[in-house]
Protein backbone atom coordinates (compact mmCIF):
# COMPACT_ATOMS: atom_id res chain seq x y z
CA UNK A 1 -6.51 42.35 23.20
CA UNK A 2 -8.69 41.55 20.59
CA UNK A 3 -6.83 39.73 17.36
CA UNK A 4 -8.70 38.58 14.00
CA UNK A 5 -7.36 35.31 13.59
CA UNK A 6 -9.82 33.04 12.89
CA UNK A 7 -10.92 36.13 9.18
CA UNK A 8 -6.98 35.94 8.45
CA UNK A 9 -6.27 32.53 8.56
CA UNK A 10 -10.11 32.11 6.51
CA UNK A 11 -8.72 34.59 3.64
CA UNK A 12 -5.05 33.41 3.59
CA UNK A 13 -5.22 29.34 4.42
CA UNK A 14 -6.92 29.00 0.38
CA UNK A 15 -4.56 31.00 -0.27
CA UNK A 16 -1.11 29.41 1.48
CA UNK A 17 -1.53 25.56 2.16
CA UNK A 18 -0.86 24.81 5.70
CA UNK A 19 -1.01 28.29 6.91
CA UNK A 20 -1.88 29.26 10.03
CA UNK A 21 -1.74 32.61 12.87
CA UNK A 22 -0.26 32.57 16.09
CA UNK A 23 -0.39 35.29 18.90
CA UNK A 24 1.92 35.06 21.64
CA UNK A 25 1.65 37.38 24.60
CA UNK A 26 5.48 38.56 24.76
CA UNK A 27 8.90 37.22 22.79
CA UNK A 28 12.00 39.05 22.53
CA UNK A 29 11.31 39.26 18.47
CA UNK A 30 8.98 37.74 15.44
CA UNK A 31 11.55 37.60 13.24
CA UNK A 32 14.49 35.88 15.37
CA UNK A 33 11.87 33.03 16.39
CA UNK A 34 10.69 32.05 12.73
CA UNK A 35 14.51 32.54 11.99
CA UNK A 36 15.17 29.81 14.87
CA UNK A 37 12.03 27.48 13.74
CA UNK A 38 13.21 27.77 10.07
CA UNK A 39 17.14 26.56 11.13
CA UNK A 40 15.45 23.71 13.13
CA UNK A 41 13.68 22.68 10.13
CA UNK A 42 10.01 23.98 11.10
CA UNK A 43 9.29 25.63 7.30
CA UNK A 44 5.36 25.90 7.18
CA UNK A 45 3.59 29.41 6.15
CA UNK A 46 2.62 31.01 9.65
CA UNK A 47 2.05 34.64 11.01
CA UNK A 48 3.16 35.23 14.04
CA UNK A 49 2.25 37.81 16.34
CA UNK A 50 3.33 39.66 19.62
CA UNK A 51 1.58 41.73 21.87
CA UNK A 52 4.97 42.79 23.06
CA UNK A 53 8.65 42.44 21.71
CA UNK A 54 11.64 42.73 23.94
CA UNK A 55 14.03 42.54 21.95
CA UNK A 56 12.39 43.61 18.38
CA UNK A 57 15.11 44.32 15.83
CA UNK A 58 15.53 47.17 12.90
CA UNK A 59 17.34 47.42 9.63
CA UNK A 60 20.84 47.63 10.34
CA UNK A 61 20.64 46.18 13.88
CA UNK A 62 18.21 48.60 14.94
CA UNK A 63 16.19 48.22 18.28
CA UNK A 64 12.40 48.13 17.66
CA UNK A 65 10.97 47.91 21.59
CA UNK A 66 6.99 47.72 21.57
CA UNK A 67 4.45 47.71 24.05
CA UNK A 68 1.48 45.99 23.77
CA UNK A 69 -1.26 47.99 22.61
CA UNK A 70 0.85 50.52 21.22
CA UNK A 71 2.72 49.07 17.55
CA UNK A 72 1.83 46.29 15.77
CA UNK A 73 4.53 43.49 15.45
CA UNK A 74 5.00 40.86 13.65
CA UNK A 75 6.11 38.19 11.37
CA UNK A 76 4.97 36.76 8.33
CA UNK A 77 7.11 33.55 7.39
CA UNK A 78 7.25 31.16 4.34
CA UNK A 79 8.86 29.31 1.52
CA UNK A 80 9.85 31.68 -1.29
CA UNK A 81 11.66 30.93 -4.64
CA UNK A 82 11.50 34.08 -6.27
CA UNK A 83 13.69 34.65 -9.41
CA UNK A 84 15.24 37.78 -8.26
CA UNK A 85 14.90 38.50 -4.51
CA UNK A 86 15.96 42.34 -5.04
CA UNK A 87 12.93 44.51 -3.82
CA UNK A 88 10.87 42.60 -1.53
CA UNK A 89 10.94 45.37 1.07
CA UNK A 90 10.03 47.65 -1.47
CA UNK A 91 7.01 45.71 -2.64
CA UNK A 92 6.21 44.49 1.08
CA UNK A 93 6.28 48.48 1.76
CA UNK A 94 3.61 49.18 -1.32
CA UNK A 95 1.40 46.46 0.01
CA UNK A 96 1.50 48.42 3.83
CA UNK A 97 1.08 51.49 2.63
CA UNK A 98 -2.20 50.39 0.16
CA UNK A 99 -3.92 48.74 2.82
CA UNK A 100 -3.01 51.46 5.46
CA UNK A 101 -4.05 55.23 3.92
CA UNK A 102 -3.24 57.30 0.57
CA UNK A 103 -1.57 59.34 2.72
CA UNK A 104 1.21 56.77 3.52
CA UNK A 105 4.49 57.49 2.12
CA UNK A 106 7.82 54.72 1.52
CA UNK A 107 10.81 55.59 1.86
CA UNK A 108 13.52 52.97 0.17
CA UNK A 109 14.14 51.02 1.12
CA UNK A 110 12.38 49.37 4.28
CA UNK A 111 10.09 52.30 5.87
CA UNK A 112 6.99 53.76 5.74
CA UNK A 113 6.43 57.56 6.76
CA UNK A 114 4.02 60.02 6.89
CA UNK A 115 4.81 63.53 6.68
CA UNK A 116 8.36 62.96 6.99
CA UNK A 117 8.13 60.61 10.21
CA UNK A 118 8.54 56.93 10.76
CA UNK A 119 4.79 55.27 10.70
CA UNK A 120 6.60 51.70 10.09
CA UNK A 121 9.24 49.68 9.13
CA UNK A 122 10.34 46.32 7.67
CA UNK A 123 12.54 43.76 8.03
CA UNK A 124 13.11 40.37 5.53
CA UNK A 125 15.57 37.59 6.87
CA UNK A 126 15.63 34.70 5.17
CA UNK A 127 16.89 30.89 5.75
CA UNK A 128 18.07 28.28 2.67
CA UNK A 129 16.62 25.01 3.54
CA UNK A 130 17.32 21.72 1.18
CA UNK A 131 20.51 21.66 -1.06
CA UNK A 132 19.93 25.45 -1.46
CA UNK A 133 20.47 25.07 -5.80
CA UNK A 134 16.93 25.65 -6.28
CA UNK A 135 16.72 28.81 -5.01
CA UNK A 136 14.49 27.87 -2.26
CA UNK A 137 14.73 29.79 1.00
CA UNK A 138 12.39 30.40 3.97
CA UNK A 139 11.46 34.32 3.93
CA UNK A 140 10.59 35.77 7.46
CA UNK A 141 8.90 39.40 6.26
CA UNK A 142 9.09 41.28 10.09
CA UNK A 143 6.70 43.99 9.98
CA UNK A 144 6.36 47.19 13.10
CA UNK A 145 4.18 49.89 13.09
CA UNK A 146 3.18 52.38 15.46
CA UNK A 147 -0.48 52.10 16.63
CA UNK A 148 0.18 54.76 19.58
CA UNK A 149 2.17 58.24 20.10
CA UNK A 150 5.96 56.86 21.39
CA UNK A 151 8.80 58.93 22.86
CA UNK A 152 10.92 60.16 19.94
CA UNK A 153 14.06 60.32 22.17
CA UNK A 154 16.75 58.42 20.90
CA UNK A 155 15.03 57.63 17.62
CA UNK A 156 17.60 59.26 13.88
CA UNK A 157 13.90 59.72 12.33
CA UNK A 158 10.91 61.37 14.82
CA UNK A 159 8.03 58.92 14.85
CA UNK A 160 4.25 58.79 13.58
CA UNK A 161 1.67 56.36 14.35
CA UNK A 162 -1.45 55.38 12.90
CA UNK A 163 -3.65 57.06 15.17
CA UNK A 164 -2.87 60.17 13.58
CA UNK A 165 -4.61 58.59 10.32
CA UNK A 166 -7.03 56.29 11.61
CA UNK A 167 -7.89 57.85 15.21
CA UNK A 168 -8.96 55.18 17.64
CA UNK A 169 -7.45 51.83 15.56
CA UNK A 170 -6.38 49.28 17.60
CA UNK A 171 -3.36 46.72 16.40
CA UNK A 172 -5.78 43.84 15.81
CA UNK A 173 -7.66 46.01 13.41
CA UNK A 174 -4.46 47.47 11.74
CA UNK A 175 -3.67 43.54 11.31
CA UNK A 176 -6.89 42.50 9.84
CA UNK A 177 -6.35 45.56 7.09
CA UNK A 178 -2.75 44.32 6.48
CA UNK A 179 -2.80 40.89 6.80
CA UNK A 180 -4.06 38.76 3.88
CA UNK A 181 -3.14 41.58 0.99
CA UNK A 182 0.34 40.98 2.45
CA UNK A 183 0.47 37.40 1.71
CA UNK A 184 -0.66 38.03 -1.95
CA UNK A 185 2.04 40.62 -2.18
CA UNK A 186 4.64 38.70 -1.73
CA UNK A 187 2.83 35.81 -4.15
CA UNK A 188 2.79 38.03 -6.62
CA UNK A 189 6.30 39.15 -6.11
CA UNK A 190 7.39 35.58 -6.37
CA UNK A 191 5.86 34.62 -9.80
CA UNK A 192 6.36 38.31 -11.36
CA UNK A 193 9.28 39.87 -9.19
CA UNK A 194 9.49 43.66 -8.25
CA UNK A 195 8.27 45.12 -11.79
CA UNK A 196 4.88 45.07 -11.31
CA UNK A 197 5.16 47.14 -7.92
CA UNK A 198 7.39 49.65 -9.72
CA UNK A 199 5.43 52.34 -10.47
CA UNK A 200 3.52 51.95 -7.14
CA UNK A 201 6.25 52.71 -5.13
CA UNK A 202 7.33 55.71 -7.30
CA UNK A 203 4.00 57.06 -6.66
CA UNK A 204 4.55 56.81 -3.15
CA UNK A 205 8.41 57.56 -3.17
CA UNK A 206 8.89 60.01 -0.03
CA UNK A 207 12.19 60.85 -1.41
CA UNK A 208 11.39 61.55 -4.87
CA UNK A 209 12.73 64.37 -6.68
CA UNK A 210 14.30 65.83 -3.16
CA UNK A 211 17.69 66.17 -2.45
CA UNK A 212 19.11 63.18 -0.72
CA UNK A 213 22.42 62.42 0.97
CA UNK A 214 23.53 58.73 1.45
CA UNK A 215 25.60 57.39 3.97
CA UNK A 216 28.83 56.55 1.77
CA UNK A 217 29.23 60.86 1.45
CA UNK A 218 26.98 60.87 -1.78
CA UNK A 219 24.64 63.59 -2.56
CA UNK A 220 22.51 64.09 -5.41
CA UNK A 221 18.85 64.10 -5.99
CA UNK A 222 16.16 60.77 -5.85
CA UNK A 223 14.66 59.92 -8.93
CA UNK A 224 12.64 56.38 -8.39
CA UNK A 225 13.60 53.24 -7.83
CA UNK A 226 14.80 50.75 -11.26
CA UNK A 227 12.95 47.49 -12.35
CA UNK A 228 14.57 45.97 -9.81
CA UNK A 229 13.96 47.84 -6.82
CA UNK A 230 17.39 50.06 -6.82
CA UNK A 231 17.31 53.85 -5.96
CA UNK A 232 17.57 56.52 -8.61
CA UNK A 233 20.33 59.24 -7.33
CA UNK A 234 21.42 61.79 -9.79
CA UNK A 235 24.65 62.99 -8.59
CA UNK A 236 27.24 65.69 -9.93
CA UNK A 237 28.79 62.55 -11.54
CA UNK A 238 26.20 61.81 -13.23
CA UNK A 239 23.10 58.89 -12.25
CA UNK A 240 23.95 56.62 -9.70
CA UNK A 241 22.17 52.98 -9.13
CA UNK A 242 21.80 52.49 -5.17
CA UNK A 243 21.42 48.66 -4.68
CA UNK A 244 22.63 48.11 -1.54
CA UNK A 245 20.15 47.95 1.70
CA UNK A 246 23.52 48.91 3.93
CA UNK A 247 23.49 52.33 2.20
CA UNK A 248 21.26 54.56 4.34
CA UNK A 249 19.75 57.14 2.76
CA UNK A 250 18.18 60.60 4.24
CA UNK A 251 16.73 63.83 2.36
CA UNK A 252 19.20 66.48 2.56
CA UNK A 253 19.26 68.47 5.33
C-alpha cells in the first residue's frame, strides 16, 4: 500500500517541531500505543498509522476492527495545553469533514456520517506528563474511517464509506487529504479553543433541528452545539446543555 509520508511530514514538520509519520503493517490500536509511549515518557508529535488494527477501539469502549485497504486508521499524537479542552472532537470532526466532501455530515459528538450512516469516527485520549499544574497533557486524536463497503451486522448505526463519495480513493490518499489540515486544527484549537469552529459544525450538525433522544431517557429537539462544544436539546422542560461525551445521543426514531 501506497502511503504519502514523505508530503505529510514536508507540510506538518514546519509546522510541529520534531514531527514525524510512522506506518506500521498491523497493531492491535493507534491510540493504545501512543497512550503506552506517552506513559513511558516518549512525548514527541508523531502520526501513526496502521494498515490493520486488531484491536481498534470506539467511543464508549467500542470495537473498531479494520482491514487493510478497507478504513483508514490512525493516530495523531502531541503535546497540547489548550485552555479549555471541551470540543476537540467536535473541531477534530469539522476539520474531517472539510477536507473529506460538502456532503459530510457530524454528528456530536465524535462521528462523521453521511446520509444518516457512519463514514467515521473519533477518538481523543490524553496523558498528563510533568507536574500536571500547567495544564500540559499529551493528546492522542484516534481517527477511523471507512475507505471500503463493511458488513453492517452488529454495528447500532449502518455504515458508509468514502467510496460512495470519492469512488476509487484509496486510504493513503484519504490520508494525504486529511493529514496536515488536521494538525492545524487542533493548533488552532489550542491558541483559540472551540469558538472559532462553532458555526462550522452547526453548519454541518446532522442532528440539527431533528428530534433527538439521549441515552439518560431525554427527548427533545437539537439545536447546535454552545461556545464550548455542548449540545443544544430543547426539551418539554425547557433547553437543556448536553456536556457530557457518556451521553449518547440518536435522532428520534
Amino acid at each position: 500500500m501506497i502511503w504519502p509520508s514523505e508530503a505529510i511530514w514536508e507540510a506538518v514538520s514546519p509546522l510541529l517541531p520534531g514531527f514525524t509519520v510512522e506506518v506500521l503493517p498491523e497493531i492491535d490500536s493507534t491510540n493504545t500505543e501512543l497512550m503506552r509511549r506517552a506513559r513511558a515518557g516518549q512525548l514527541e508529535p508523531v502520526l501513526l498509522v496502521a494498515e490493520q488494527q486488531t484491536a481498534g477501539r470506539g467511543r464508549l469502549g467500542r470495537g473498531w476492527v479494520s482491514q487493510a485497504g478497507d478504513s483508514l486508521t490512525f493516530s495523531l499524537g502531541m503535546p497540547l495545553a489548550p485552555k479549555d479542552w471541551s470540543g476537540l472532537s467536535l473541531a477534530v470532526g469539522v476539520s474531517l469533514a472539510e477536507s473529506l466532501d460538502p456532503r459530510v455530515r457530524l454528528k456530536w459528538p465524535n462521528d462523521l456520517w453521511l446520509d444518516d450512516r457512519k463514514l467515521a469516527g473519533v477518538l481523543i485520549e490524553t496523558a498528563t506528563f510533568g507536574d500536571g499544574r500547567d495544564g500540559g497533557r499529551y493528546a492522542v486524536v484516534g481517527v477511523g474511517i471507512n475507505i471500503a463497503p463493511r458488513d453492517a451486522a452488529g454495528l447500532s448505526t449502518p455504515p458508509a464509506c468514502l467510496h460512495e463519495l470519492l469512488p476509487g480513493v484509496t486510504a493513503g490518499e484519504a490520508l494525504g487529504r486529511v493529514a496536515a489540515p488536521l494538525v492545524l486544527a487542533v493548533q488552532a484549537f489550542e491558541t483559540f479553543g472551540y469558538g472559532p469552529f462553532q458555526a462550522r459544525f452547526n453548519a454541518r450538525d446532522a442532528l440539527r433541528e431533528r428530534a433527538v433522544a439521549l441515552s439518560d431517557g431525554t427527548a427533545g429537539t437539537a439545536h447546535g452545539t454552545t461556545e464550548r462544544g455542548a449540545l443544544l436539546v430543547h426539551t418539554a422542560a425547557g433547553m437543556k446543555t448536553v456536556a457530557s461525551s457518556e451521553v449518547s445521543v440518536r435522532p428520534a426514531v
